[in-house]
N, C-alpha and C. Protein backbone atom coordinates (compact mmCIF):
# COMPACT_ATOMS: atom_id res chain seq x y z
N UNK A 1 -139.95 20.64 21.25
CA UNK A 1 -139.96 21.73 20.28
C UNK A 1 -141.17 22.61 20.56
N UNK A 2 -140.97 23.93 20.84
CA UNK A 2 -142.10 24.65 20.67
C UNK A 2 -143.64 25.06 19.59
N UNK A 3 -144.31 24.55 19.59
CA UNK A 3 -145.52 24.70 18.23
C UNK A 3 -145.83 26.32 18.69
N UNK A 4 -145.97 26.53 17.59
CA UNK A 4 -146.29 27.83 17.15
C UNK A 4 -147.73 28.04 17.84
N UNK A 5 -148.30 29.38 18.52
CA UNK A 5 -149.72 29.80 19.31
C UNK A 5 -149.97 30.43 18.24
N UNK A 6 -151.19 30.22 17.30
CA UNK A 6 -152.07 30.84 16.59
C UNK A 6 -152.18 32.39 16.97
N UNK A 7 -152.26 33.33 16.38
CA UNK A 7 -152.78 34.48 16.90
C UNK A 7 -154.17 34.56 16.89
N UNK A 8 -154.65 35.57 17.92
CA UNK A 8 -155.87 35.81 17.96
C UNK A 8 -156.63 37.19 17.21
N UNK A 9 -157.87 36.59 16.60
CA UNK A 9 -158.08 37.78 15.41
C UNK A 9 -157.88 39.13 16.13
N UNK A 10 -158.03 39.64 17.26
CA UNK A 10 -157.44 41.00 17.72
C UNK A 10 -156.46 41.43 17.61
N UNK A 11 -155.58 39.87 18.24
CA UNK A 11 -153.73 40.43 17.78
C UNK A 11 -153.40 40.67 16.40
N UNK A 12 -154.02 39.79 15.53
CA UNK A 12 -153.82 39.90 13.99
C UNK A 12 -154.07 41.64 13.30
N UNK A 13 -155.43 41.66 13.68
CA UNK A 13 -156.01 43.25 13.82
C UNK A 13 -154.99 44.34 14.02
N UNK A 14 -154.68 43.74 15.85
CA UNK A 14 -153.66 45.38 16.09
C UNK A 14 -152.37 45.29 15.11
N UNK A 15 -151.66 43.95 15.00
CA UNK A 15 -150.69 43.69 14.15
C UNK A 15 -150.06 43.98 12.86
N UNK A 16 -151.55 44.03 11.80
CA UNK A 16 -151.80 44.18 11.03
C UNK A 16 -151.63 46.18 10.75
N UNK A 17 -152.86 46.91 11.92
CA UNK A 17 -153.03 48.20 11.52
C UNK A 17 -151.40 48.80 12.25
N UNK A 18 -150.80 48.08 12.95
CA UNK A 18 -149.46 48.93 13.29
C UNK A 18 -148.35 48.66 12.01
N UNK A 19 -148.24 47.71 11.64
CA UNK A 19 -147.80 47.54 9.89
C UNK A 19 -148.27 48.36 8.92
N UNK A 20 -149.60 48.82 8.83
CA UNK A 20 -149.77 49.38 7.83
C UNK A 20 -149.75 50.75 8.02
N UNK A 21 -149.61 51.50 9.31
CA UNK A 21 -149.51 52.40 10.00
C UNK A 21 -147.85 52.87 9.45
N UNK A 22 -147.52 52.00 9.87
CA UNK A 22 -145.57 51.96 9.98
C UNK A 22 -145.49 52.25 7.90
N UNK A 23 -146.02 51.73 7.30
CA UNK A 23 -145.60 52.02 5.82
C UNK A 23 -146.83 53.26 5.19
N UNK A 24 -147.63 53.70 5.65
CA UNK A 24 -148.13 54.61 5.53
C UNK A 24 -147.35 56.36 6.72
N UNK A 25 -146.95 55.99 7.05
CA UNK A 25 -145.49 56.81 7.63
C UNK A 25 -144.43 56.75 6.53
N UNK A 26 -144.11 55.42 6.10
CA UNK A 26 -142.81 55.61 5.00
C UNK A 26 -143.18 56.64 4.08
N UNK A 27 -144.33 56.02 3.23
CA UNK A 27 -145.02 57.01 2.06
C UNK A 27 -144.96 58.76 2.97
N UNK A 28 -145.41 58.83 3.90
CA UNK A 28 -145.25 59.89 3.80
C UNK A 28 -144.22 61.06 3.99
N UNK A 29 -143.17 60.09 4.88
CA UNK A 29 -141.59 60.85 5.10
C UNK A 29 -141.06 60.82 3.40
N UNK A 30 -141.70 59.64 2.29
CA UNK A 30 -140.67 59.98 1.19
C UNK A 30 -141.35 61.02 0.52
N UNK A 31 -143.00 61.26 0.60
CA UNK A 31 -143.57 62.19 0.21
C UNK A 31 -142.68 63.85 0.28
N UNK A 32 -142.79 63.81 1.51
CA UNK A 32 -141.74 65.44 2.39
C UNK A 32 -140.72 65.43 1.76
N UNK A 33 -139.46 64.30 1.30
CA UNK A 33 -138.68 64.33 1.23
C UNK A 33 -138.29 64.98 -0.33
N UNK A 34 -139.46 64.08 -1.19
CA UNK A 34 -139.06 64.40 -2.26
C UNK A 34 -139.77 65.77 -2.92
N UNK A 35 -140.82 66.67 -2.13
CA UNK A 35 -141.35 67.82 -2.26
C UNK A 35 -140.47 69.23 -1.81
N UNK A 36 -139.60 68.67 -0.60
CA UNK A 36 -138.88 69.44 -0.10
C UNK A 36 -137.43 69.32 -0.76
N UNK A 37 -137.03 68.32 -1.41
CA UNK A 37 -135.35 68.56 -1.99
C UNK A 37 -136.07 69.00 -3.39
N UNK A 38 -137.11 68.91 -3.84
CA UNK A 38 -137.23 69.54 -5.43
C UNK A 38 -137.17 70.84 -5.23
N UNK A 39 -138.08 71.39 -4.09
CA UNK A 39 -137.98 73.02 -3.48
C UNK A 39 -135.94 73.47 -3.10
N UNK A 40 -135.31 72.90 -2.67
CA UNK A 40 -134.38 73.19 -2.44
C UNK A 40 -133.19 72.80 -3.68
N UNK A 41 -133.77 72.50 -4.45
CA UNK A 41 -132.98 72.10 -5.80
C UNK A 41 -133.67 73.33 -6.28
N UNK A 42 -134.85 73.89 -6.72
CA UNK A 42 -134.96 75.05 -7.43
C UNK A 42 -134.60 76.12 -6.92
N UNK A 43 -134.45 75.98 -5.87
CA UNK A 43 -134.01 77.45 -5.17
C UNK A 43 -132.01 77.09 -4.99
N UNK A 44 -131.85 76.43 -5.11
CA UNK A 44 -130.51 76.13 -5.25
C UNK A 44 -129.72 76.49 -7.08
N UNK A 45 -130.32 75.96 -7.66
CA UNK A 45 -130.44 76.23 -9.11
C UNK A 45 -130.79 77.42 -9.32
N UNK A 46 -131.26 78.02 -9.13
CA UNK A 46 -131.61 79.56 -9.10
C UNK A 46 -130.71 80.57 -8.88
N UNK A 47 -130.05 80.06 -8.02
CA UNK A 47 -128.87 80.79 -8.25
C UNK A 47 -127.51 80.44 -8.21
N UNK A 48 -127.79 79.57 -9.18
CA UNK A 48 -126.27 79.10 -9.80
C UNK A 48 -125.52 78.00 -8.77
N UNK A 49 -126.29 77.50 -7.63
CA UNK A 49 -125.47 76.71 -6.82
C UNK A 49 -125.93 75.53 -6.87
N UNK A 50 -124.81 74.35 -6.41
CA UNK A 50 -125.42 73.16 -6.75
C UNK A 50 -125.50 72.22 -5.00
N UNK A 51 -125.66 72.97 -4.16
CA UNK A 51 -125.28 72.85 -2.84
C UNK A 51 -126.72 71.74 -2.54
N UNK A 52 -127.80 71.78 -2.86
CA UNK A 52 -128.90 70.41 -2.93
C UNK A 52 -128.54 69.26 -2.87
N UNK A 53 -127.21 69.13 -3.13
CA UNK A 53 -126.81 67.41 -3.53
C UNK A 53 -126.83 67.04 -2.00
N UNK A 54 -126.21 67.70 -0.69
CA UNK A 54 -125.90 67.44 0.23
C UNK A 54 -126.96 67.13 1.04
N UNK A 55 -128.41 68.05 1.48
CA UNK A 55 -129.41 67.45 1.91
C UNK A 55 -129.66 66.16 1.32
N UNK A 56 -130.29 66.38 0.16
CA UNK A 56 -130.48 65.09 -0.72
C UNK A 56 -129.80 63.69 -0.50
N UNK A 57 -128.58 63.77 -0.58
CA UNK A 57 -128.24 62.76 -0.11
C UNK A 57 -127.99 62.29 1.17
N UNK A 58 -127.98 63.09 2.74
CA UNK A 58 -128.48 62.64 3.92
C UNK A 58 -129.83 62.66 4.23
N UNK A 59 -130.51 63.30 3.61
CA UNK A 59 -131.82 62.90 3.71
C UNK A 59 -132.17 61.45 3.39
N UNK A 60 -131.81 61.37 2.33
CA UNK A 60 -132.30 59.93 1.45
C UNK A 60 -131.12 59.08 1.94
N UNK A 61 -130.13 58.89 2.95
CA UNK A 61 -130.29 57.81 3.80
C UNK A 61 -130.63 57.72 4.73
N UNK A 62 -131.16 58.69 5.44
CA UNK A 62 -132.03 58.23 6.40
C UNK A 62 -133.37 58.11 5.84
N UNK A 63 -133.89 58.28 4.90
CA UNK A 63 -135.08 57.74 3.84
C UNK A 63 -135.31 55.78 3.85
N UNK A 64 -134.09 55.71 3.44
CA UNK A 64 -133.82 54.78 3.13
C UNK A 64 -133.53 53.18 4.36
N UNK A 65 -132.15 54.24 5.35
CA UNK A 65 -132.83 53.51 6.82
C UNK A 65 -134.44 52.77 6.58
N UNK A 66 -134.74 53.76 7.06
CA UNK A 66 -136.35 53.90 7.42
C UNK A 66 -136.87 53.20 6.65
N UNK A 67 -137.22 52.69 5.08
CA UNK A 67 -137.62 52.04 4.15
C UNK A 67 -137.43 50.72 4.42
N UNK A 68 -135.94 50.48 4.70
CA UNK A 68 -135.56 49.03 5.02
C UNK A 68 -136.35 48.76 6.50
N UNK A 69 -136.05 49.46 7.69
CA UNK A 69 -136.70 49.09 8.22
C UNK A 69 -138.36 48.73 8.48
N UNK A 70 -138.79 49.48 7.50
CA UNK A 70 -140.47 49.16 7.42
C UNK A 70 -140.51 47.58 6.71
N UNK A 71 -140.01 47.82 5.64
CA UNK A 71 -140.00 47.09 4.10
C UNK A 71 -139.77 46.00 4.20
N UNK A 72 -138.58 45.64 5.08
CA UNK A 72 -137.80 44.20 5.34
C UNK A 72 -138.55 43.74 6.08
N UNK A 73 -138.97 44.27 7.82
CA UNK A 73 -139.49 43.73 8.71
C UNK A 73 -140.68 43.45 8.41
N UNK A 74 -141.66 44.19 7.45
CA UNK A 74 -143.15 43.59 7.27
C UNK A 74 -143.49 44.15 6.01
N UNK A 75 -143.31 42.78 4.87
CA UNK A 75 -143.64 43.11 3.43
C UNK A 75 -144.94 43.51 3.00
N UNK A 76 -145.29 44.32 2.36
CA UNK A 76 -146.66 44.58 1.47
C UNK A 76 -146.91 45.94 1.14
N UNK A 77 -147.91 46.25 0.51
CA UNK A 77 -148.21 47.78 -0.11
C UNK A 77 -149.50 48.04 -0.14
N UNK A 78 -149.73 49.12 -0.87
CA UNK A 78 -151.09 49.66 -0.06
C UNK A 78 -151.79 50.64 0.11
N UNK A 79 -153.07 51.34 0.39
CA UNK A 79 -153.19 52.65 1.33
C UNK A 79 -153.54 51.68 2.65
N UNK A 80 -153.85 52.18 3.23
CA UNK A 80 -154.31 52.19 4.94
C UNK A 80 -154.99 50.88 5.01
N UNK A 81 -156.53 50.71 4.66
CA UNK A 81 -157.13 49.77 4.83
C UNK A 81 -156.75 48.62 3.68
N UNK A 82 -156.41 48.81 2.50
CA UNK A 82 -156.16 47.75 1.96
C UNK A 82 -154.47 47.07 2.88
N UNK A 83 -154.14 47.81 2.89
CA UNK A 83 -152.50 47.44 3.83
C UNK A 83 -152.96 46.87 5.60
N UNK A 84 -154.22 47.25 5.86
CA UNK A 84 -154.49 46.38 6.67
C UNK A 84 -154.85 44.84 6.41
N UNK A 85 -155.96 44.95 5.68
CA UNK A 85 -156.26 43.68 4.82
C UNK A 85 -155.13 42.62 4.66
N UNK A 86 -154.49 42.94 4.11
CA UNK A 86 -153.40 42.38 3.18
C UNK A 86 -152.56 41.77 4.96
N UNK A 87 -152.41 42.60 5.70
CA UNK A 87 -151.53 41.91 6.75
C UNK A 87 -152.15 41.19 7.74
N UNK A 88 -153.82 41.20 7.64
CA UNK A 88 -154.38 40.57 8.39
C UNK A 88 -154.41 38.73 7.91
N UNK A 89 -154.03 39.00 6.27
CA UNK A 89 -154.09 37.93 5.15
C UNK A 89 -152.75 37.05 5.76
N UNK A 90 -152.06 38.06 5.76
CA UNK A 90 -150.86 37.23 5.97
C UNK A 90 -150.64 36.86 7.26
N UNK A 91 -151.09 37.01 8.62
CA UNK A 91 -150.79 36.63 9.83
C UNK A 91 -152.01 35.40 10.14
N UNK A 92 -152.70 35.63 9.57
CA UNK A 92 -153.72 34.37 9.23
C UNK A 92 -152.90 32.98 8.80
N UNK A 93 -152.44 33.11 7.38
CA UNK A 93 -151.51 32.27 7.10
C UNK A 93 -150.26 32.02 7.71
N UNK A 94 -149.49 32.80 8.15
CA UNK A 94 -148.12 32.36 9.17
C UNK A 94 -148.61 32.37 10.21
N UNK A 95 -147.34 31.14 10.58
CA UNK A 95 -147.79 30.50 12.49
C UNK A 95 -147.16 31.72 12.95
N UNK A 96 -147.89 31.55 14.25
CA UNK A 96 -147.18 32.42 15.34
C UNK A 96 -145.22 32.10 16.03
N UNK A 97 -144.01 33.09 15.97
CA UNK A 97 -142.97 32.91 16.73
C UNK A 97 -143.15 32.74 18.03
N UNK A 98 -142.50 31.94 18.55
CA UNK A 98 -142.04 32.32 20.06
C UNK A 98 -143.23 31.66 20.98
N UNK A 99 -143.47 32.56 21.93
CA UNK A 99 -144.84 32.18 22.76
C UNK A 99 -144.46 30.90 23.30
């Protein structure tokens, strides 16, 4: 059976800031997303059309894609350095796959 290789505090490090990297990207595509369909909902509403629903809702699945893929593959929350923290916490505690 294979035993799990400890990571090394560098790998944990880069590991960690590309995770928190990757959900500090989410926050900010949902940031755009939801600044830019409120802009296109008022200017849609403005004149009487209700044509917003359609961005809105391909936007926000590929929002959402993207969410799962951050979200599922590496849990936690955060800004930047605390979301580093937090994943350096957790690769500390879980063994290493594979190797």
């Amino acid at each position: 059976m294979n035993t799990p290789t400890p990571l090394t505090p560098q790998q944990i490090d880069r590991l960690a800031r590309r995770r928190a990297g990757a959900k500090m990207g989410w926050y900010a595509h949902a940031t755009v997303y939801v600044l830019v369909n409120l802009g296109l909902a008022a200017l849609a509403l403005a004149n009487g059309r209700h044509w917003y629903a359609y961005p809105l809702l391909g936007w926000g699945l590929g929002l959402a894609i993207h969410g799962a893929a951050v979200w599922l593959l590496a849990p936690g929350a955060g800004w930047r350095e605390r979301l580093v923290e937090r994943e350096r916490e957790a690769l500390v505690r879980q063994p290493r796959r594979g190797a």
